[in-house]
C-alpha atoms as a PDB file:
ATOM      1  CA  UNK A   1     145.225  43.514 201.672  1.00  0.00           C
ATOM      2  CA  UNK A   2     142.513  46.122 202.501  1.00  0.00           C
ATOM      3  CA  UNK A   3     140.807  44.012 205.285  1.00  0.00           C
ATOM      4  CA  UNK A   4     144.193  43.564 206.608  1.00  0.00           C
ATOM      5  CA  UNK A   5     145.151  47.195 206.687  1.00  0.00           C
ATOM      6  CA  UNK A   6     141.493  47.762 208.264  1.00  0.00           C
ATOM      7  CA  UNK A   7     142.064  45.078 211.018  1.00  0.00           C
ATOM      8  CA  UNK A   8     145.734  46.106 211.953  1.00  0.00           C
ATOM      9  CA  UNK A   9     144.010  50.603 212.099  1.00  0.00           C
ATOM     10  CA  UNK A  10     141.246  48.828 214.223  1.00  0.00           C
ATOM     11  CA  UNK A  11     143.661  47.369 216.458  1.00  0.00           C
ATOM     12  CA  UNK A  12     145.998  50.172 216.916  1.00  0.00           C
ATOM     13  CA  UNK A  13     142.983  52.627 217.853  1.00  0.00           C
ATOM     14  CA  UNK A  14     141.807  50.156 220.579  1.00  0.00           C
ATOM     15  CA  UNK A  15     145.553  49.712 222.167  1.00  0.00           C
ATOM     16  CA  UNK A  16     145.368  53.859 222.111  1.00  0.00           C
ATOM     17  CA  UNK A  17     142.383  54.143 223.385  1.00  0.00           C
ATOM     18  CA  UNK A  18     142.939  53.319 227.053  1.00  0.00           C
ATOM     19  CA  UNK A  19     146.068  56.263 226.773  1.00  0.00           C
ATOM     20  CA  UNK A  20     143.358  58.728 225.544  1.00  0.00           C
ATOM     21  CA  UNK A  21     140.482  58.068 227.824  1.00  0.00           C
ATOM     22  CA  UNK A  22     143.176  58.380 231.087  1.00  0.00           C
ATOM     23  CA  UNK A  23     144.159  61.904 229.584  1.00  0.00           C
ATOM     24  CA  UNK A  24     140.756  63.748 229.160  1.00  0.00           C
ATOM     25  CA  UNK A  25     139.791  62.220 232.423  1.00  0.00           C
ATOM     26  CA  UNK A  26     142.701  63.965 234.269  1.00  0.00           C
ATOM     27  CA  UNK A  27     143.865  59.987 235.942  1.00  0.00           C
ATOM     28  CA  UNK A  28     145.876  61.629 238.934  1.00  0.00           C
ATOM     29  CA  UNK A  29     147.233  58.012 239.581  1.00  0.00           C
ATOM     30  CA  UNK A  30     150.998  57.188 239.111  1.00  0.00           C
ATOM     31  CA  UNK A  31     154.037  55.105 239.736  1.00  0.00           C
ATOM     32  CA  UNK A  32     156.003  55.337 242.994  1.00  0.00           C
ATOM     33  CA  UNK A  33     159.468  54.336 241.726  1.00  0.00           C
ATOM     34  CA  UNK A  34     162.318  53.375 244.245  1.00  0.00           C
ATOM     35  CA  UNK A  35     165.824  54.445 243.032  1.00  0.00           C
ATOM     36  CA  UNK A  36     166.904  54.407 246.533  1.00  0.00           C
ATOM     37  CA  UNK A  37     168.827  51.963 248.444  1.00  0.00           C
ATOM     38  CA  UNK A  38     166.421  50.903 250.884  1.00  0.00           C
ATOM     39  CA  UNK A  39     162.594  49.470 250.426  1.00  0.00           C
ATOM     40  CA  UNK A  40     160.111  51.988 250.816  1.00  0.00           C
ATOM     41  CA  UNK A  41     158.170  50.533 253.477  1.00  0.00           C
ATOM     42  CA  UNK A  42     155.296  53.190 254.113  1.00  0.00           C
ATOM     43  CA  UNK A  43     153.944  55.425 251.008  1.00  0.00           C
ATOM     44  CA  UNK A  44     151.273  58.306 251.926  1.00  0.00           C
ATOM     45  CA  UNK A  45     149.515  60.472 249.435  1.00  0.00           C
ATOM     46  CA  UNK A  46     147.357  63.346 250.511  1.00  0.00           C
ATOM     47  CA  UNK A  47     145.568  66.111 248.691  1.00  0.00           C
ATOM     48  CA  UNK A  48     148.194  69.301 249.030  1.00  0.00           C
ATOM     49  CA  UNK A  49     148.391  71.171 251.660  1.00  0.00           C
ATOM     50  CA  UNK A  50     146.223  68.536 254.094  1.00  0.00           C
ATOM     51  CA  UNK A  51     148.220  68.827 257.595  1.00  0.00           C
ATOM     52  CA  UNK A  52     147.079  64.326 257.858  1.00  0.00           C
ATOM     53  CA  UNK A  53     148.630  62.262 255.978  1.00  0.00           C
ATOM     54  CA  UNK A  54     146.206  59.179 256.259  1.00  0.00           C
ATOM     55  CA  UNK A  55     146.502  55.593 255.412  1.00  0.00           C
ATOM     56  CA  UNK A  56     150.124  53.811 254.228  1.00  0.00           C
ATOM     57  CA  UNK A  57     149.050  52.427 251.106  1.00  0.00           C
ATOM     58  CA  UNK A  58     151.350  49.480 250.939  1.00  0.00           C
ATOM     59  CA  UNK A  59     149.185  48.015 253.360  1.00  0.00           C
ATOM     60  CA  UNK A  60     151.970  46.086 255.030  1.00  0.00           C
ATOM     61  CA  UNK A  61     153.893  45.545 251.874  1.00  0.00           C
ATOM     62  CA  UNK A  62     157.247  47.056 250.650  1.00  0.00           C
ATOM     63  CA  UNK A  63     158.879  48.614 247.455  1.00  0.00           C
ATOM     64  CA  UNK A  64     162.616  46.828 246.959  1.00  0.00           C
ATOM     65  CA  UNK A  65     165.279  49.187 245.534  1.00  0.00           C
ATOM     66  CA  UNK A  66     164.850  49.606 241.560  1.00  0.00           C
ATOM     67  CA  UNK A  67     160.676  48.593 242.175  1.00  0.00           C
ATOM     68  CA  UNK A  68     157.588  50.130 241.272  1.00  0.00           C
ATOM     69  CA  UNK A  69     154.968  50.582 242.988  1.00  0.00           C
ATOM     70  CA  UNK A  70     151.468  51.709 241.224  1.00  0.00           C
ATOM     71  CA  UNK A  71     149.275  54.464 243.186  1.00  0.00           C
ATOM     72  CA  UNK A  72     145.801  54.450 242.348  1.00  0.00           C
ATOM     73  CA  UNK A  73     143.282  57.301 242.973  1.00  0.00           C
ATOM     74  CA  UNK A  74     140.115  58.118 242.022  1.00  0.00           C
ATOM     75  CA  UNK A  75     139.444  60.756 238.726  1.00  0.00           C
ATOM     76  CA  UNK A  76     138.029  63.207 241.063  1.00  0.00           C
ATOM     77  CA  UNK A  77     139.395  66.344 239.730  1.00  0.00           C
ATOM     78  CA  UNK A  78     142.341  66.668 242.104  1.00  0.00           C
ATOM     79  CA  UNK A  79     145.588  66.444 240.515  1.00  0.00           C
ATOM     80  CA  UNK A  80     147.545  68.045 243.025  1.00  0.00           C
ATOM     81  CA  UNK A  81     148.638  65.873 246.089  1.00  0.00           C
ATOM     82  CA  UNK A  82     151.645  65.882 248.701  1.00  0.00           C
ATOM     83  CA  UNK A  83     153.505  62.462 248.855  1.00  0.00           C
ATOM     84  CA  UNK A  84     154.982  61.441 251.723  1.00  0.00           C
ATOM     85  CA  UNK A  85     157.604  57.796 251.898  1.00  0.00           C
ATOM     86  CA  UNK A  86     159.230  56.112 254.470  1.00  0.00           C
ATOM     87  CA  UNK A  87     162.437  53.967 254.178  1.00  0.00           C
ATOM     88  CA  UNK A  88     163.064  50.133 255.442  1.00  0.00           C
ATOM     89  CA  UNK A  89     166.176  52.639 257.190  1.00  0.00           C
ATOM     90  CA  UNK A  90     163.765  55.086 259.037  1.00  0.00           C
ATOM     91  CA  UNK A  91     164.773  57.582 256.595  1.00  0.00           C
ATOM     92  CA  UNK A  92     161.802  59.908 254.901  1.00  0.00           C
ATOM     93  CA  UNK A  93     161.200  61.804 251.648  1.00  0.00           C
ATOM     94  CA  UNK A  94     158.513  63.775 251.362  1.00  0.00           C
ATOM     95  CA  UNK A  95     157.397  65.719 248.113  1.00  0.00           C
ATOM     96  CA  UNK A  96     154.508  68.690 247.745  1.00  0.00           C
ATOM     97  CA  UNK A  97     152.472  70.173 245.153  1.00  0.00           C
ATOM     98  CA  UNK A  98     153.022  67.321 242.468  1.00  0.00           C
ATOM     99  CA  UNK A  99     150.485  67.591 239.988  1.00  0.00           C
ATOM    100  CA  UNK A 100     149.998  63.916 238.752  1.00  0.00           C
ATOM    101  CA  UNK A 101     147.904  64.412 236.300  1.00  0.00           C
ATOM    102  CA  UNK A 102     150.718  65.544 234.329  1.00  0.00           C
ATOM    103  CA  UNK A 103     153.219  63.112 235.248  1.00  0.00           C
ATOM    104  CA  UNK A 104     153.020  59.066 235.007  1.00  0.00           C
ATOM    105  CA  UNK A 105     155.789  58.428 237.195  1.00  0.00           C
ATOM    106  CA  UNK A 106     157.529  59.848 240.730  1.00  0.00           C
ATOM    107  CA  UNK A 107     161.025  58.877 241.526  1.00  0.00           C
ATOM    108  CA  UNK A 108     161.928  58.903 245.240  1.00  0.00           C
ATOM    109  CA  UNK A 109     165.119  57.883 246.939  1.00  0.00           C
ATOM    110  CA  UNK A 110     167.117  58.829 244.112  1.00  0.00           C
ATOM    111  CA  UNK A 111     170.207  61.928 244.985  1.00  0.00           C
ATOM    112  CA  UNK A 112     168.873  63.344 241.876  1.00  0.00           C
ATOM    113  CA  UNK A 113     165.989  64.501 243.238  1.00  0.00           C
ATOM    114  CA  UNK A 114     165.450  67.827 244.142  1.00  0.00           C
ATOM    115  CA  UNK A 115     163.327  69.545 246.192  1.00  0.00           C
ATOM    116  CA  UNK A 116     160.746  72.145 244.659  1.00  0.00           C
ATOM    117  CA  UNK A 117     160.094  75.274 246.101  1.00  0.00           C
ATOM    118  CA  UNK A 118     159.416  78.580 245.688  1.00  0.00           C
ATOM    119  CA  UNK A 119     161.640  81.711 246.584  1.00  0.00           C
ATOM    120  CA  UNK A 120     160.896  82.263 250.285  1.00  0.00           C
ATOM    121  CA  UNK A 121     160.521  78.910 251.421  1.00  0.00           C
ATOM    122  CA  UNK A 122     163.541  77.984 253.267  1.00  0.00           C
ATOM    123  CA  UNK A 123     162.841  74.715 253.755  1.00  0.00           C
ATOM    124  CA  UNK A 124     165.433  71.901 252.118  1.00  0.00           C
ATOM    125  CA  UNK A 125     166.839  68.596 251.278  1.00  0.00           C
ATOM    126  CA  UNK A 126     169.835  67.307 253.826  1.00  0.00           C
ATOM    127  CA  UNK A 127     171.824  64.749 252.624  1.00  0.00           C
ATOM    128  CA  UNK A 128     173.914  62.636 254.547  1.00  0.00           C
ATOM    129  CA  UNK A 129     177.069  62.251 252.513  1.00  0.00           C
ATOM    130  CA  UNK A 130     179.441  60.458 255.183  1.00  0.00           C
ATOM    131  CA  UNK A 131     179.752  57.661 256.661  1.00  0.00           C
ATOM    132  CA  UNK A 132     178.036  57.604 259.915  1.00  0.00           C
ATOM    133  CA  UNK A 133     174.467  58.423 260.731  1.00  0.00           C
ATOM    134  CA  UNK A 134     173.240  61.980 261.798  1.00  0.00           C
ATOM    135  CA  UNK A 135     171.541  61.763 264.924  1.00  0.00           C
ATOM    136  CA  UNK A 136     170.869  65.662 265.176  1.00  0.00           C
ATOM    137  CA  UNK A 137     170.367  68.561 263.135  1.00  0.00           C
ATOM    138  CA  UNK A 138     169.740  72.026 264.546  1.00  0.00           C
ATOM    139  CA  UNK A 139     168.624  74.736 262.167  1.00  0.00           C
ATOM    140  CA  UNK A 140     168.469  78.633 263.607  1.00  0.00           C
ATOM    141  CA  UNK A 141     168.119  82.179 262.647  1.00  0.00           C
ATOM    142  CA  UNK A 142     171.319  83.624 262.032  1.00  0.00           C
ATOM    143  CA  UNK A 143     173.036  85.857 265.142  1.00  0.00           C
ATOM    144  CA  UNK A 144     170.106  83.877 267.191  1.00  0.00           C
ATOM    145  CA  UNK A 145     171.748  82.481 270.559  1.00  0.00           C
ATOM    146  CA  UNK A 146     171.262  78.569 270.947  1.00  0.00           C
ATOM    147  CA  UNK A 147     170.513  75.641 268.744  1.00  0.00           C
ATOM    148  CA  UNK A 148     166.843  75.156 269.482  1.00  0.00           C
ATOM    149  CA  UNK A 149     165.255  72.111 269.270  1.00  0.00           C
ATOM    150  CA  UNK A 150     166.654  68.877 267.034  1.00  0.00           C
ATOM    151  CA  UNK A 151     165.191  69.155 263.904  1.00  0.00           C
ATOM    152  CA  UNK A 152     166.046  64.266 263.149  1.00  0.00           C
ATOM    153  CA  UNK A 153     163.636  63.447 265.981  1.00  0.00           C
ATOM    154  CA  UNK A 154     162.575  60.340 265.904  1.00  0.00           C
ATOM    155  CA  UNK A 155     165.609  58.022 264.427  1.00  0.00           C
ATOM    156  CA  UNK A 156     168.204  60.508 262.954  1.00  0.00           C
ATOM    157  CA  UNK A 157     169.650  60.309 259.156  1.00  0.00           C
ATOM    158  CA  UNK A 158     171.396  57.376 258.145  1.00  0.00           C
ATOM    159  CA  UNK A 159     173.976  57.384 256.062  1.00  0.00           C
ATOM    160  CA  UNK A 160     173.878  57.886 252.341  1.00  0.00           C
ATOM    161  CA  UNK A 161     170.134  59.247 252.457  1.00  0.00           C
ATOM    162  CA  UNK A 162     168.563  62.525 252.758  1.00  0.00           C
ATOM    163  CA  UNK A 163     165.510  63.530 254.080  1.00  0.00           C
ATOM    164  CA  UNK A 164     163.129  67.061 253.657  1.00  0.00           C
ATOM    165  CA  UNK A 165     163.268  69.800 256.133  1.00  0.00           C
ATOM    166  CA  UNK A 166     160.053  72.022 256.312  1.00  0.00           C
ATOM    167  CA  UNK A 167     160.870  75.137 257.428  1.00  0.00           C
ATOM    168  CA  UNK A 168     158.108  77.799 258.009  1.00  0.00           C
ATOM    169  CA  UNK A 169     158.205  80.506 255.875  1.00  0.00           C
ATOM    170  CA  UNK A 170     158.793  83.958 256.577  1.00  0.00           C
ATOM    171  CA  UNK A 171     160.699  86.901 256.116  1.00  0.00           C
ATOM    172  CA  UNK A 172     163.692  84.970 257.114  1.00  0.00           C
ATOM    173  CA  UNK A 173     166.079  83.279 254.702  1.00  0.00           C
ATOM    174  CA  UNK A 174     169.753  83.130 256.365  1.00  0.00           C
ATOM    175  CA  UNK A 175     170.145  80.338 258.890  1.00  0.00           C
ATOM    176  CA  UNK A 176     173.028  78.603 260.883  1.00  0.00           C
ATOM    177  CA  UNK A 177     172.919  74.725 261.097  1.00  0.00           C
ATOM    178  CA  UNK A 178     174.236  72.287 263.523  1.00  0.00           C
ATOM    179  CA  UNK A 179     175.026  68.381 262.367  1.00  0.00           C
ATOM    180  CA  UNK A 180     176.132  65.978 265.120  1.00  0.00           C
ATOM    181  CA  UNK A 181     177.064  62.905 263.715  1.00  0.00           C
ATOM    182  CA  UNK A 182     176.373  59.743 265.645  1.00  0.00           C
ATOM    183  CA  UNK A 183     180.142  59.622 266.601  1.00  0.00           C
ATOM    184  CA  UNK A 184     179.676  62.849 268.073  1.00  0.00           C
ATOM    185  CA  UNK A 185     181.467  65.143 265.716  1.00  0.00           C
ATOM    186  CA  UNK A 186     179.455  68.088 264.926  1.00  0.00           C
ATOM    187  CA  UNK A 187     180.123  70.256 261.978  1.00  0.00           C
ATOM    188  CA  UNK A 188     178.277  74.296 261.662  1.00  0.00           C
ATOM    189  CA  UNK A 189     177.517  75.694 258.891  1.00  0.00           C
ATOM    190  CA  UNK A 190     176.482  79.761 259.511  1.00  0.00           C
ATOM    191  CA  UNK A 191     174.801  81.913 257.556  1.00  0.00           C
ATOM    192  CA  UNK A 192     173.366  80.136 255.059  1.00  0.00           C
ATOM    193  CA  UNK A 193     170.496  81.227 252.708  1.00  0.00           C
ATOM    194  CA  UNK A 194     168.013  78.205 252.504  1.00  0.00           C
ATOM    195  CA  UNK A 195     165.502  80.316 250.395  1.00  0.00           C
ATOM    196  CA  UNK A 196     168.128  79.812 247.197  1.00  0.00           C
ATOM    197  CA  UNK A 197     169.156  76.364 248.255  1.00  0.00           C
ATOM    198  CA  UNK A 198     167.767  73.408 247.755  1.00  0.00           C
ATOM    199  CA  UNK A 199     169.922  70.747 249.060  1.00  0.00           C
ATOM    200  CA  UNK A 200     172.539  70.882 252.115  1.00  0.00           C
ATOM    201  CA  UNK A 201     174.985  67.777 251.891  1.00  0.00           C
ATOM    202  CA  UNK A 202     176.838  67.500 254.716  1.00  0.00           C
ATOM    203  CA  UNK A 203     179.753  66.924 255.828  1.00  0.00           C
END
């Protein structure tokens, strides 16, 4: 009964042992998970704050809805990375500052998500609530004449998915936005403070 009890401690200490040795080490690799409803077709991880985002690392593959998708990177010492995902529907996601050493998984896709930021960052999370896609999104001081420049360059906001804004931050925390759907109904939203929101559903 002894050399049992010995043999089942034995085994239990080498199952843990893996666990252990990935903590002290500081593993900053993870799992991308995809609660979206779309394949993640392009994943980018960069250390924070790097303006180029690199290499996809699917290397040509995808992530299906409800998959995982492992992210390895080397135990360098740097546990802080942006994260950047594209969508099979053009849609993006992009998360900053997550340290991944303290964290085995990232969700992405998922409305739960929220976007992190701190009190005078305007920037935030539009989501796409109707039916049609967005095919613009303007985003200006408030009292500022004109819309500026569109803000879903490059393939709009489908439906039912949200994407990051980045704003620049400054001194500046009300804003008026502009959505134009893509059957051309636009709806305004003025003087909003983006430095105390996070997301912006629309319509």
């Amino acid at each position: 009964m002894r050399c049992r009890c010995l043999k089942l401690a034995l085994a239990a200490t080498l199952i843990a042992a893996p666990t252990a040795l990935a903590q002290g080490g500081h593993d900053p690799s993870f799992n991308l998970v995809n609660r979206g409803t779309s394949a993640v077709r392009e994943v980018f991880v960069t250390p924070a704050g790097d303006p180029d985002w690199g290499q996809n690392r699917l290397h040509g593959k995808s992530v299906p809805p409800g998959g995982t998708f492992q992210v390895n990177r080397r135990i360098d010492g740097n546990c802080v990375i942006d994260l950047k995902v594209v969508f099979a529907d053009r849609s993006s996601e992009e998360r900053r500052h997550l340290d991944t050493c303290a964290l085995d998984a990232v969700a992405v896709g998922g409305p739960e998500q929220r976007l992190a930021k701190s009190l005078d960052d305007p920037s935030f999370r539009l989501v796409n609530r109707g039916a049609e896609d967005l095919r613009e999104l303007y985003v200006t001081p408030s009292g500022v004449p004109g819309w500026g420049r569109n803000r879903l360059e490059g393939g709009g906001l489908p439906a039912g998915t949200a994407t990051v804004i980045r704003m620049a931050r400054t001194t500046q925390c009300y804003y008026d936005l502009r959505a134009v759907f893509a059957d051309h109904r636009a709806l305004e939203q003025r003087h909003q403070d983006l430095c105390r929101i996070t997301d912006v559903p629309v319509p």
